[in-house]
PDB file of N, CA and C in Angstrom:
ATOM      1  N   UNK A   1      11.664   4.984  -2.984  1.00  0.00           N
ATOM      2  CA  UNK A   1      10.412   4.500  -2.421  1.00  0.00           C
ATOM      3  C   UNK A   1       9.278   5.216  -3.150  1.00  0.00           C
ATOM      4  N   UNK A   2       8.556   4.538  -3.835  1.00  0.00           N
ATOM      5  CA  UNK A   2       7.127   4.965  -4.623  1.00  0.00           C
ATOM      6  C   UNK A   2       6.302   5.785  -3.042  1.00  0.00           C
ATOM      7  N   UNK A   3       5.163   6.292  -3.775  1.00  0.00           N
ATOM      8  CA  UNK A   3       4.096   6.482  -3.027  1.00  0.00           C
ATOM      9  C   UNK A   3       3.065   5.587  -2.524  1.00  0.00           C
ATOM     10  N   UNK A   4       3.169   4.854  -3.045  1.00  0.00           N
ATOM     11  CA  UNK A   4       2.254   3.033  -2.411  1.00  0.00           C
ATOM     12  C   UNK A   4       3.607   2.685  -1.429  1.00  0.00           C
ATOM     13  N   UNK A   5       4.498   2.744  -1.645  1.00  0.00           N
ATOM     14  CA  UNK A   5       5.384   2.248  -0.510  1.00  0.00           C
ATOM     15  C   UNK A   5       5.325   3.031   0.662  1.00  0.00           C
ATOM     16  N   UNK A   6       5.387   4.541   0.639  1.00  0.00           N
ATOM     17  CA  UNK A   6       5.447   5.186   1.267  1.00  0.00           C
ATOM     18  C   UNK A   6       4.169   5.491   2.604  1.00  0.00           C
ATOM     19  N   UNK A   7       2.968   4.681   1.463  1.00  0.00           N
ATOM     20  CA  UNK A   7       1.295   4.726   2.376  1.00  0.00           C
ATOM     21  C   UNK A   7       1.544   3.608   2.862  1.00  0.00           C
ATOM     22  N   UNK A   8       2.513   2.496   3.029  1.00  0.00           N
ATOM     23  CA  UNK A   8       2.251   1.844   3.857  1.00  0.00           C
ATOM     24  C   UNK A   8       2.954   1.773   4.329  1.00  0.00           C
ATOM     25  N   UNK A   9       4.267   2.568   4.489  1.00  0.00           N
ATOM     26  CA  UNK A   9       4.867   2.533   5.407  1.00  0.00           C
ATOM     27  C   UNK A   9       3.999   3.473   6.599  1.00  0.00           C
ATOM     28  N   UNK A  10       3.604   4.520   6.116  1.00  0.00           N
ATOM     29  CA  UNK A  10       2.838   5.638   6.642  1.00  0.00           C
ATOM     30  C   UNK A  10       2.228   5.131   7.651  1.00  0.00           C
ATOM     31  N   UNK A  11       1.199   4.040   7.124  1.00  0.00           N
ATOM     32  CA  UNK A  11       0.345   3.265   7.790  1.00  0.00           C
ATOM     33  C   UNK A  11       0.795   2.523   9.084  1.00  0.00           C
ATOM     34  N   UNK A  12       1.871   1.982   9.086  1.00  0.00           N
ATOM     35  CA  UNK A  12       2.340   1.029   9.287  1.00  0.00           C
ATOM     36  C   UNK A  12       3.247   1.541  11.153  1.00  0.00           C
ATOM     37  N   UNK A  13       3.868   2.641  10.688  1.00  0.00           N
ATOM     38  CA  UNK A  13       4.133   3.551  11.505  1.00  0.00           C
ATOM     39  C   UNK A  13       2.930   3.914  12.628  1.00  0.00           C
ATOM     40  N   UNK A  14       2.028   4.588  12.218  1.00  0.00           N
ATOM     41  CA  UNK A  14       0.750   4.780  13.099  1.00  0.00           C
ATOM     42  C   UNK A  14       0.272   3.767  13.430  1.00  0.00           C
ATOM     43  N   UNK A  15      -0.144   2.394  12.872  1.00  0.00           N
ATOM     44  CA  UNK A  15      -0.240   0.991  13.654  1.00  0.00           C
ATOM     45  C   UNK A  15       0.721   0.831  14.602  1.00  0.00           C
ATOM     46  N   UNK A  16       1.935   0.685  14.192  1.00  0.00           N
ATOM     47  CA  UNK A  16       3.094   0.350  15.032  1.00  0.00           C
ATOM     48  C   UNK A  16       3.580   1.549  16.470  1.00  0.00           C
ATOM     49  N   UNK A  17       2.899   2.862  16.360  1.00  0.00           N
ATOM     50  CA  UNK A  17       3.152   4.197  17.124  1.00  0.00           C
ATOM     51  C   UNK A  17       4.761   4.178  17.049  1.00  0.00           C
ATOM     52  N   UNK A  18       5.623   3.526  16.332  1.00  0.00           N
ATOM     53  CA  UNK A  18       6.989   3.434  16.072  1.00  0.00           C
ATOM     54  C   UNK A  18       7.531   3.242  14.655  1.00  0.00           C
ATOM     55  N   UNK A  19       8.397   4.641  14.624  1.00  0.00           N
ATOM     56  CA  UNK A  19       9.278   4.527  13.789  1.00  0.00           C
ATOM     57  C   UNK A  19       9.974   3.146  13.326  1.00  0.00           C
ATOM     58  N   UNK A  20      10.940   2.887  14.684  1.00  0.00           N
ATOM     59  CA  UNK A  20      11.927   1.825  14.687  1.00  0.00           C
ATOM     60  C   UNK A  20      11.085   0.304  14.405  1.00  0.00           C
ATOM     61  N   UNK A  21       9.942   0.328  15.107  1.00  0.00           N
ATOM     62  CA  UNK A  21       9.027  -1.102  14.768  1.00  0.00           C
ATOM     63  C   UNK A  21       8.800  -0.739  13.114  1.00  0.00           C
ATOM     64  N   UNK A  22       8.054   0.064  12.869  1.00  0.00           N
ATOM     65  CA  UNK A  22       7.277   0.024  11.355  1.00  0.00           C
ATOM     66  C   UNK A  22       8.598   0.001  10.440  1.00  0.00           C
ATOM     67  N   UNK A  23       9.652   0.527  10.353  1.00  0.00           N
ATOM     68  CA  UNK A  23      11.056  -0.408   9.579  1.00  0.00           C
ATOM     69  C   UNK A  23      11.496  -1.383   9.869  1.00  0.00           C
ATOM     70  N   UNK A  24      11.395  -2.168  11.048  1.00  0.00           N
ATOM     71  CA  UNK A  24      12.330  -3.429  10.885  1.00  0.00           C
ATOM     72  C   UNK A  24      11.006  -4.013  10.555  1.00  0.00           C
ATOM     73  N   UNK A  25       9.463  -4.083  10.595  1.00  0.00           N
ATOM     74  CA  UNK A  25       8.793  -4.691   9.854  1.00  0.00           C
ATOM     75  C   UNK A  25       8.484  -4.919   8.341  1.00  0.00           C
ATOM     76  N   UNK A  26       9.241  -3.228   7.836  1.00  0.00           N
ATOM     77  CA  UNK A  26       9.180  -3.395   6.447  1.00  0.00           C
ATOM     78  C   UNK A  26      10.339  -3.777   5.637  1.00  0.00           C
ATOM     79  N   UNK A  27      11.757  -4.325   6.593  1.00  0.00           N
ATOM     80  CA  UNK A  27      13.075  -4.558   6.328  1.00  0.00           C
ATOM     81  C   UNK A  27      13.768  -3.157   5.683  1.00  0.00           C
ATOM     82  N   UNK A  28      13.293  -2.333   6.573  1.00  0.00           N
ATOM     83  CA  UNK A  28      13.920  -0.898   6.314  1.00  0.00           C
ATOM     84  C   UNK A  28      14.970   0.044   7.488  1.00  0.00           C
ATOM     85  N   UNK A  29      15.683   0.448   6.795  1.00  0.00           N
ATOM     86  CA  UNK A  29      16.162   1.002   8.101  1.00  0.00           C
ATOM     87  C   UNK A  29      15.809   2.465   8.769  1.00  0.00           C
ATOM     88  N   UNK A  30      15.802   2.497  10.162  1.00  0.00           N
ATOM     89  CA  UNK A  30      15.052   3.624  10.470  1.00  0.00           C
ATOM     90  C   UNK A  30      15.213   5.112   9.894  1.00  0.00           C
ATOM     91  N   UNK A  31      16.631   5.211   9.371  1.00  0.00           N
ATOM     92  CA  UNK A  31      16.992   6.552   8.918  1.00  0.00           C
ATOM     93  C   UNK A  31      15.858   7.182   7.572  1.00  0.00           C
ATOM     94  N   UNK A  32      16.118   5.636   6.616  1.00  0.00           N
ATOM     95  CA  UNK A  32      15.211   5.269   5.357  1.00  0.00           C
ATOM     96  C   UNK A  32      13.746   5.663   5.849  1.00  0.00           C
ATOM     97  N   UNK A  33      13.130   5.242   6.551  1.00  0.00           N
ATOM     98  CA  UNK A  33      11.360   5.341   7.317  1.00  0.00           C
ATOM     99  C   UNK A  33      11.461   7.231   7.563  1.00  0.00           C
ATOM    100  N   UNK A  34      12.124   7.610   8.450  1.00  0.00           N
ATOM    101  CA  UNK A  34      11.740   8.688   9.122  1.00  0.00           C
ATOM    102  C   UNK A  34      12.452   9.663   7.955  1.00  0.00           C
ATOM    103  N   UNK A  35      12.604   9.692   7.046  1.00  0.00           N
ATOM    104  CA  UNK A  35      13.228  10.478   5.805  1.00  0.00           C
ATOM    105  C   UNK A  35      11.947  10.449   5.095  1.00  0.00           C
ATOM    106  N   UNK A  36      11.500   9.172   4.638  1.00  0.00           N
ATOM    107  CA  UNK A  36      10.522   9.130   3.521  1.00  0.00           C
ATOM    108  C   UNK A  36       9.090   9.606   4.422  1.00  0.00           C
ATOM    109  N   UNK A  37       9.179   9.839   5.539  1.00  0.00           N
ATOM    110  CA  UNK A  37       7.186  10.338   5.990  1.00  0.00           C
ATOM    111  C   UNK A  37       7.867  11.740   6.354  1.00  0.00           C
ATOM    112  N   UNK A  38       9.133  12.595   6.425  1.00  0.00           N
ATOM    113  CA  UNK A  38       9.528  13.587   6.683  1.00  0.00           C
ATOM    114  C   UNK A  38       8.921  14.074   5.270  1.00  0.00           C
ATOM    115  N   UNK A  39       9.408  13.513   3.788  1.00  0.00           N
ATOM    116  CA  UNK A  39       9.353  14.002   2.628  1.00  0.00           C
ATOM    117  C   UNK A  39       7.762  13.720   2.018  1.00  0.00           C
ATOM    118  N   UNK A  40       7.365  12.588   2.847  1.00  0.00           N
ATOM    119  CA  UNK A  40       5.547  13.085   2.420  1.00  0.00           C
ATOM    120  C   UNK A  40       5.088  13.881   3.285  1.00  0.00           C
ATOM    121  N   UNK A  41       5.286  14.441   4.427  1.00  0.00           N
ATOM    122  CA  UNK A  41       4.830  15.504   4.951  1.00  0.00           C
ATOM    123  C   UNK A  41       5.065  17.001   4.118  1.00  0.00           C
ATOM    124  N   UNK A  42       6.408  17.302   3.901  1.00  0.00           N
ATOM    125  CA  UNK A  42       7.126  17.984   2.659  1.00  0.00           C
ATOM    126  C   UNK A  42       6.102  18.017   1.439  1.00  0.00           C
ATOM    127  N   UNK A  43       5.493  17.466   1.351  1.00  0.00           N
ATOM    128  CA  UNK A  43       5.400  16.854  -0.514  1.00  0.00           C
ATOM    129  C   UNK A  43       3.682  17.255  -0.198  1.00  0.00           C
ATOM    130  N   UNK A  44       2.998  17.047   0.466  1.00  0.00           N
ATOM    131  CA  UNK A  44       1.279  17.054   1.536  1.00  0.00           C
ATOM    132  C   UNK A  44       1.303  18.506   1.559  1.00  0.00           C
ATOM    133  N   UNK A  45       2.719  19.181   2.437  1.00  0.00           N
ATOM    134  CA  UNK A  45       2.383  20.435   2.540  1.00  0.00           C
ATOM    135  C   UNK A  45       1.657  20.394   3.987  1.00  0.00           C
ATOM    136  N   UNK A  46       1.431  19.123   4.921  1.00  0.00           N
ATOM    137  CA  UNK A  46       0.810  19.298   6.404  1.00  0.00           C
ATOM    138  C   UNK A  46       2.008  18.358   7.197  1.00  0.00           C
ATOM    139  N   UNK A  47       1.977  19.123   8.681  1.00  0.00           N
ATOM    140  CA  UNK A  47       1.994  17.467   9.553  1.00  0.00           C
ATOM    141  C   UNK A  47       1.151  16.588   9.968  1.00  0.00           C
ATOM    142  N   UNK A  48       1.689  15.262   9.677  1.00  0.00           N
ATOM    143  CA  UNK A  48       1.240  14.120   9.650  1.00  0.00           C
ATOM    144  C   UNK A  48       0.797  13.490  10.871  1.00  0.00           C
ATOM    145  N   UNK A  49       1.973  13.640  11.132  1.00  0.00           N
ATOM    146  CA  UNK A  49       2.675  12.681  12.791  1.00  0.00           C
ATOM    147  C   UNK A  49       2.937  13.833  13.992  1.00  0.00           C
ATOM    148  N   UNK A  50       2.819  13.473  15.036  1.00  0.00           N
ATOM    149  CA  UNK A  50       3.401  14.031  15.927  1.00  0.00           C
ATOM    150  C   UNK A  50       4.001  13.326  17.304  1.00  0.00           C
ATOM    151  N   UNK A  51       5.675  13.775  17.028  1.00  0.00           N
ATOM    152  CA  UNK A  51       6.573  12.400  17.525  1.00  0.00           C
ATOM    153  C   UNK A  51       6.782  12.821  18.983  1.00  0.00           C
ATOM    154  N   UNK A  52       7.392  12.077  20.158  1.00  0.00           N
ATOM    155  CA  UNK A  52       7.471  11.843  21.068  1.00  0.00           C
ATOM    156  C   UNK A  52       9.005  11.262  21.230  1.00  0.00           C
ATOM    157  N   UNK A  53       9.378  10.821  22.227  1.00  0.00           N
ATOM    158  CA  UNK A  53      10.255  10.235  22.451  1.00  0.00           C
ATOM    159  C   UNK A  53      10.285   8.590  22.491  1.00  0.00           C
ATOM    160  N   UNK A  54       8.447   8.700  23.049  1.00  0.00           N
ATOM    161  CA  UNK A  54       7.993   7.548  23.665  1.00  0.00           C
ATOM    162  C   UNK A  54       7.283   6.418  22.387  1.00  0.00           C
ATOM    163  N   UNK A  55       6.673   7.402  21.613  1.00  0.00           N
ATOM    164  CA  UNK A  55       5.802   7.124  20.858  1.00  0.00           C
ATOM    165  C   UNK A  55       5.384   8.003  19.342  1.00  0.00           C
ATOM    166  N   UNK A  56       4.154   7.597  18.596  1.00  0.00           N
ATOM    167  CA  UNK A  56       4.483   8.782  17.245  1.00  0.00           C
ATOM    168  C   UNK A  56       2.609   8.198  17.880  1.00  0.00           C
ATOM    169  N   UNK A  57       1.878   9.534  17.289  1.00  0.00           N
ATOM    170  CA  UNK A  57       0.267   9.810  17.343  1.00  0.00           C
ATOM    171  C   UNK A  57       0.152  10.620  15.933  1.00  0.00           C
ATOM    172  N   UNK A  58      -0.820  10.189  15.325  1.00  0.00           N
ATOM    173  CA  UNK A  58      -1.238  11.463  14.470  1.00  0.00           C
ATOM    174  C   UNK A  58      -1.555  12.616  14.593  1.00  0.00           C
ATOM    175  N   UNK A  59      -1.979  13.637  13.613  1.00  0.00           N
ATOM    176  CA  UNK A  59      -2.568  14.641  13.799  1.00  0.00           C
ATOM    177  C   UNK A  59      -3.408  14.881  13.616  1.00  0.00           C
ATOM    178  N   UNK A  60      -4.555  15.616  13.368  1.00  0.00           N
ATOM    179  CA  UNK A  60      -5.729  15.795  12.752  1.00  0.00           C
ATOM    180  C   UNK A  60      -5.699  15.327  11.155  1.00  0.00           C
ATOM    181  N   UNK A  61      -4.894  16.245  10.422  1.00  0.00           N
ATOM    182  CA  UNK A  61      -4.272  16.029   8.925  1.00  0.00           C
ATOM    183  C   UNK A  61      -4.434  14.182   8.991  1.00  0.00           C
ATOM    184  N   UNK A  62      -2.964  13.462   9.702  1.00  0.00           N
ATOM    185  CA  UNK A  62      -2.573  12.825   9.616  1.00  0.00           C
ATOM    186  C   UNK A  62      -3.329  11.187   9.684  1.00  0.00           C
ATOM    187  N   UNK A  63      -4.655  11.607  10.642  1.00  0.00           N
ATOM    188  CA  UNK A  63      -5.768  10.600  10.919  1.00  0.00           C
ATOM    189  C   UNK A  63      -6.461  10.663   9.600  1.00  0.00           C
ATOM    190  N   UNK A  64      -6.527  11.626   9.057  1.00  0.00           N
ATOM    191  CA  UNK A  64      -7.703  11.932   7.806  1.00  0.00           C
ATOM    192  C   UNK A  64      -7.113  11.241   6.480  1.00  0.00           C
ATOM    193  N   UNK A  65      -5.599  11.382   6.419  1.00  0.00           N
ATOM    194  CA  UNK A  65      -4.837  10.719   5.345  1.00  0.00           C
ATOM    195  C   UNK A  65      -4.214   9.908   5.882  1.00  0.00           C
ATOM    196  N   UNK A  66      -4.736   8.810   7.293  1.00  0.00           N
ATOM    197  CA  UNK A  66      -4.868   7.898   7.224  1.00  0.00           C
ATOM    198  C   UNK A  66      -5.779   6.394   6.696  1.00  0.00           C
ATOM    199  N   UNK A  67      -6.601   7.358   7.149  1.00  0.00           N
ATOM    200  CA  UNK A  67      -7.907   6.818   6.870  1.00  0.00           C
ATOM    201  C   UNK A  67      -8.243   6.650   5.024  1.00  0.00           C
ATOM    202  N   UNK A  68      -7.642   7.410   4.539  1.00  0.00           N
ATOM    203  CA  UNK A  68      -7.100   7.499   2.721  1.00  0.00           C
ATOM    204  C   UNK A  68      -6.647   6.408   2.468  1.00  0.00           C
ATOM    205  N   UNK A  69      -5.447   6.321   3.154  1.00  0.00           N
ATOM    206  CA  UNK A  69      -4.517   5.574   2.795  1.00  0.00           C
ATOM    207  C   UNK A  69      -5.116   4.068   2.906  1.00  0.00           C
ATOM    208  N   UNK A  70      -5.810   3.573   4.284  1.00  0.00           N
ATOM    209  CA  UNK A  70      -6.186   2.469   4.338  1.00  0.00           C
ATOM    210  C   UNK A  70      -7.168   1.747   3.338  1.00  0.00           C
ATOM    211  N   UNK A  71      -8.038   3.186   2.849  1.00  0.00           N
ATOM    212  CA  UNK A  71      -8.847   2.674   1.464  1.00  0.00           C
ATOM    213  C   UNK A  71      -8.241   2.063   0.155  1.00  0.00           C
ATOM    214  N   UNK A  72      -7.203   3.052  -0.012  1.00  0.00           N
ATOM    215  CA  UNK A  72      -6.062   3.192  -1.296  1.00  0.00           C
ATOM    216  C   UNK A  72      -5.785   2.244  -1.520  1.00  0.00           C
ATOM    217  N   UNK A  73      -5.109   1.508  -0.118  1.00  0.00           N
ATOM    218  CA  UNK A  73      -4.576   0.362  -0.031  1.00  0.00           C
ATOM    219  C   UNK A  73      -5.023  -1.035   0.068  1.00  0.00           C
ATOM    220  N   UNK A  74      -6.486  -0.620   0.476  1.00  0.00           N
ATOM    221  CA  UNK A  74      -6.970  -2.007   0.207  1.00  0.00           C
ATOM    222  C   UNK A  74      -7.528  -2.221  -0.852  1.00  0.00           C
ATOM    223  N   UNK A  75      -8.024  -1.023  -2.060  1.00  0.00           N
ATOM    224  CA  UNK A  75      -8.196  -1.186  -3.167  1.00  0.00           C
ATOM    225  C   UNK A  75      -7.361  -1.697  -4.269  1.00  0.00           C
ATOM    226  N   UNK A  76      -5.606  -1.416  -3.721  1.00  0.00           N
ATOM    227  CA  UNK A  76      -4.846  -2.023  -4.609  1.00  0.00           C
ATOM    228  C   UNK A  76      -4.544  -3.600  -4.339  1.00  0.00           C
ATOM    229  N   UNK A  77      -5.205  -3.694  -3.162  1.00  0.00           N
ATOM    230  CA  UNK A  77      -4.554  -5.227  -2.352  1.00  0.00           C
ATOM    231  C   UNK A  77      -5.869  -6.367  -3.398  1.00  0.00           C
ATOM    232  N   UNK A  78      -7.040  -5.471  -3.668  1.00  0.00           N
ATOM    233  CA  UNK A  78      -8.037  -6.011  -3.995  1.00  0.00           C
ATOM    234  C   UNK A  78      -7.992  -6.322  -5.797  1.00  0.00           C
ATOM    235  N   UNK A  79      -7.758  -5.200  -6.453  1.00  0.00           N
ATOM    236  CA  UNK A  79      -7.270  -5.352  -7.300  1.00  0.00           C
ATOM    237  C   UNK A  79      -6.082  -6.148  -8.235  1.00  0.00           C
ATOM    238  N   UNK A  80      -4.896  -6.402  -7.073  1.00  0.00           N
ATOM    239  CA  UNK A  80      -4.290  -7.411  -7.163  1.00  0.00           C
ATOM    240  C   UNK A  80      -4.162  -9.179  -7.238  1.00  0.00           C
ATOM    241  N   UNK A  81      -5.338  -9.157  -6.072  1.00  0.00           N
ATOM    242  CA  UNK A  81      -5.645 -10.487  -5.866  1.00  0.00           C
ATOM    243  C   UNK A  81      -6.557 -10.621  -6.901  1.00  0.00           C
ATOM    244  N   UNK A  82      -7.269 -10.297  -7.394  1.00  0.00           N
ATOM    245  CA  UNK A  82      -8.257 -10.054  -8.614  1.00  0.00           C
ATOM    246  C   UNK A  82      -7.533 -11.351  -9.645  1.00  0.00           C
ATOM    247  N   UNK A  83      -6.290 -10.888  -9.832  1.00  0.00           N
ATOM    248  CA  UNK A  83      -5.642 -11.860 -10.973  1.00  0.00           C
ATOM    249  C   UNK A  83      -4.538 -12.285 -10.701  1.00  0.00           C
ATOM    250  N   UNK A  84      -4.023 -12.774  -9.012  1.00  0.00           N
ATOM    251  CA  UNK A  84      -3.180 -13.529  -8.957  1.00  0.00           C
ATOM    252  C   UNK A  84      -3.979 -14.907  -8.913  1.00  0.00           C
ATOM    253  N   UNK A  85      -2.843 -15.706  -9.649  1.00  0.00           N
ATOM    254  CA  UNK A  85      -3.041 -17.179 -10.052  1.00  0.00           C
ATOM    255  C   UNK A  85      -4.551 -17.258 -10.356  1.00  0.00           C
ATOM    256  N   UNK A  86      -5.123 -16.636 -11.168  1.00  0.00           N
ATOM    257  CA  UNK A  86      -6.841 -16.885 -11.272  1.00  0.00           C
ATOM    258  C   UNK A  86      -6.330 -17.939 -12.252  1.00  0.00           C
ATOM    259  N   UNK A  87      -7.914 -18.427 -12.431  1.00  0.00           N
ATOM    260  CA  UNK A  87      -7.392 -19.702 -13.337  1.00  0.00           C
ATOM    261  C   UNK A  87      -9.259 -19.126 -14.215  1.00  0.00           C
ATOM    262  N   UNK A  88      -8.875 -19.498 -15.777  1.00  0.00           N
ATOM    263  CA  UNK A  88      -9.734 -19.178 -16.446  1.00  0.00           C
ATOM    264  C   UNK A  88     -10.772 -19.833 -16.333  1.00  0.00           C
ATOM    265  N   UNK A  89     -12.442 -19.477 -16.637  1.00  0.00           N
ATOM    266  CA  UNK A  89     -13.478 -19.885 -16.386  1.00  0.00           C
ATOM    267  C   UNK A  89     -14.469 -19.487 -17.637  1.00  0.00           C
ATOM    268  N   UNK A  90     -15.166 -20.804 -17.356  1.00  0.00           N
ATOM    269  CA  UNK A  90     -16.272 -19.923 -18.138  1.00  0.00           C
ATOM    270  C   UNK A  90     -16.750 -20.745 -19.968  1.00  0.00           C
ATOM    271  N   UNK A  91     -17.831 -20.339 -20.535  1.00  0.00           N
ATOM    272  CA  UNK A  91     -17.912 -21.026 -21.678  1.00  0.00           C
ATOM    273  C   UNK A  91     -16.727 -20.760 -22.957  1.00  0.00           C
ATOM    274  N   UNK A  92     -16.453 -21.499 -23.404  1.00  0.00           N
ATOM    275  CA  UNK A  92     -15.128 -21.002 -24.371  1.00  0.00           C
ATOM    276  C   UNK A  92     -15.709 -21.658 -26.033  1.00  0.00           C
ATOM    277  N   UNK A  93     -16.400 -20.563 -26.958  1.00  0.00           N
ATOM    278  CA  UNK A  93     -16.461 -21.128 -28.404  1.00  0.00           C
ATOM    279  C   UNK A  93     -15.461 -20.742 -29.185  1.00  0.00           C
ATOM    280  N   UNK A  94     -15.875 -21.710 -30.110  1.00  0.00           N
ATOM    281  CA  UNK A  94     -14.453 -21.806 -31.412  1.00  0.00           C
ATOM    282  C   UNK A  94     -15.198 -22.247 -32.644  1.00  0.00           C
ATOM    283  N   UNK A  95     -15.187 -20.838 -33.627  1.00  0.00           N
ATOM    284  CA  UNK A  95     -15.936 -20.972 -35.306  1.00  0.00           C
ATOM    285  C   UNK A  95     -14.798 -20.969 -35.664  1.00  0.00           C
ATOM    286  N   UNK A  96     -15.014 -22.373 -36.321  1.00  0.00           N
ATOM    287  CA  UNK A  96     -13.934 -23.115 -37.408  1.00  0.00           C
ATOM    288  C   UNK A  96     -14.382 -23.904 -38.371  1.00  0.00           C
ATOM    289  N   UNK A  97     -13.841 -23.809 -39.824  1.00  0.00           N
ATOM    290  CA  UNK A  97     -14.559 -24.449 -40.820  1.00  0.00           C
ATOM    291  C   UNK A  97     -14.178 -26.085 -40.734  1.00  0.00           C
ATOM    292  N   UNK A  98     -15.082 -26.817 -41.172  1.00  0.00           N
ATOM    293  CA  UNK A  98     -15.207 -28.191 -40.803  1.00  0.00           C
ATOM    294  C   UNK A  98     -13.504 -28.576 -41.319  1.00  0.00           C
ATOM    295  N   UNK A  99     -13.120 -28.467 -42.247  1.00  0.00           N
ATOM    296  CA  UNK A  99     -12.019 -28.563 -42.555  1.00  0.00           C
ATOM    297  C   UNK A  99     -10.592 -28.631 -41.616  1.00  0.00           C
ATOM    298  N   UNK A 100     -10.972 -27.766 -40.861  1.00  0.00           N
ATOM    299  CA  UNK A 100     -10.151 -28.001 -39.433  1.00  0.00           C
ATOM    300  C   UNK A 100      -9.995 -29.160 -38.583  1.00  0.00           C
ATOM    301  N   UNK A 101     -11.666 -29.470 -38.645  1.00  0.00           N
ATOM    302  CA  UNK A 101     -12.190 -29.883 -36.941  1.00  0.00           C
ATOM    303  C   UNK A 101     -12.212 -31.687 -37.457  1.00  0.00           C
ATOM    304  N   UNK A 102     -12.164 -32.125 -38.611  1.00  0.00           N
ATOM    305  CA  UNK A 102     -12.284 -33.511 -38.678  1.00  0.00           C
ATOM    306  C   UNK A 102     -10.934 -33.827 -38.406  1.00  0.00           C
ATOM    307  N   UNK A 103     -10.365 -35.193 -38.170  1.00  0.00           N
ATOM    308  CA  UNK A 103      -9.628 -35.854 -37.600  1.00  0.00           C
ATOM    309  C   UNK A 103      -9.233 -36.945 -38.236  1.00  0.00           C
TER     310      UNK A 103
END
């Protein structure tokens, strides 16, 4: 799992206040989810989350590099759509000696 995978799973988790929801939404399994935000907590050097039985809440840390993440992510969402299926536009010239262009 990249680190773009991992911010939205991140994300996705704190939307969801569930582990078990934010993997079967990302077709992941829960062991997979609660390993990979164990190892960005690991990797951050803070806690993120703070789990429950009932539920998962952030932390101070965890709201702040949330709030990251949601930028991150919509900058790549933005960037993406940028040039899916664009279709070209715009004036298009062509210097060519006459030799070409007669018919």
């Amino acid at each position: 799992m990249d680190r773009f995978d991992t911010m939205r799973l991140f994300v996705r988790v704190l939307e969801r206040r569930s582990f078990t929801a934010a993997a079967a939404d990302l077709g992941l399994p829960r062991s997979t989810a609660t390993e990979a935000i164990r190892r960005l907590e690991e990797h951050l050097g803070a806690r993120l989350l703070e789990r429950t039985t009932r539920q998962v809440n952030a932390t101070q840390d965890g709201e702040a590099y949330y709030r990251r993440c949601l930028s991150i992510l919509a900058e790549i969402e933005d960037a993406e759509a940028a040039f899916r299926n664009a279709e070209p536009f715009g004036l298009l010239r062509i210097d060519a000696s006459t030799l070409l262009t007669r018919t």
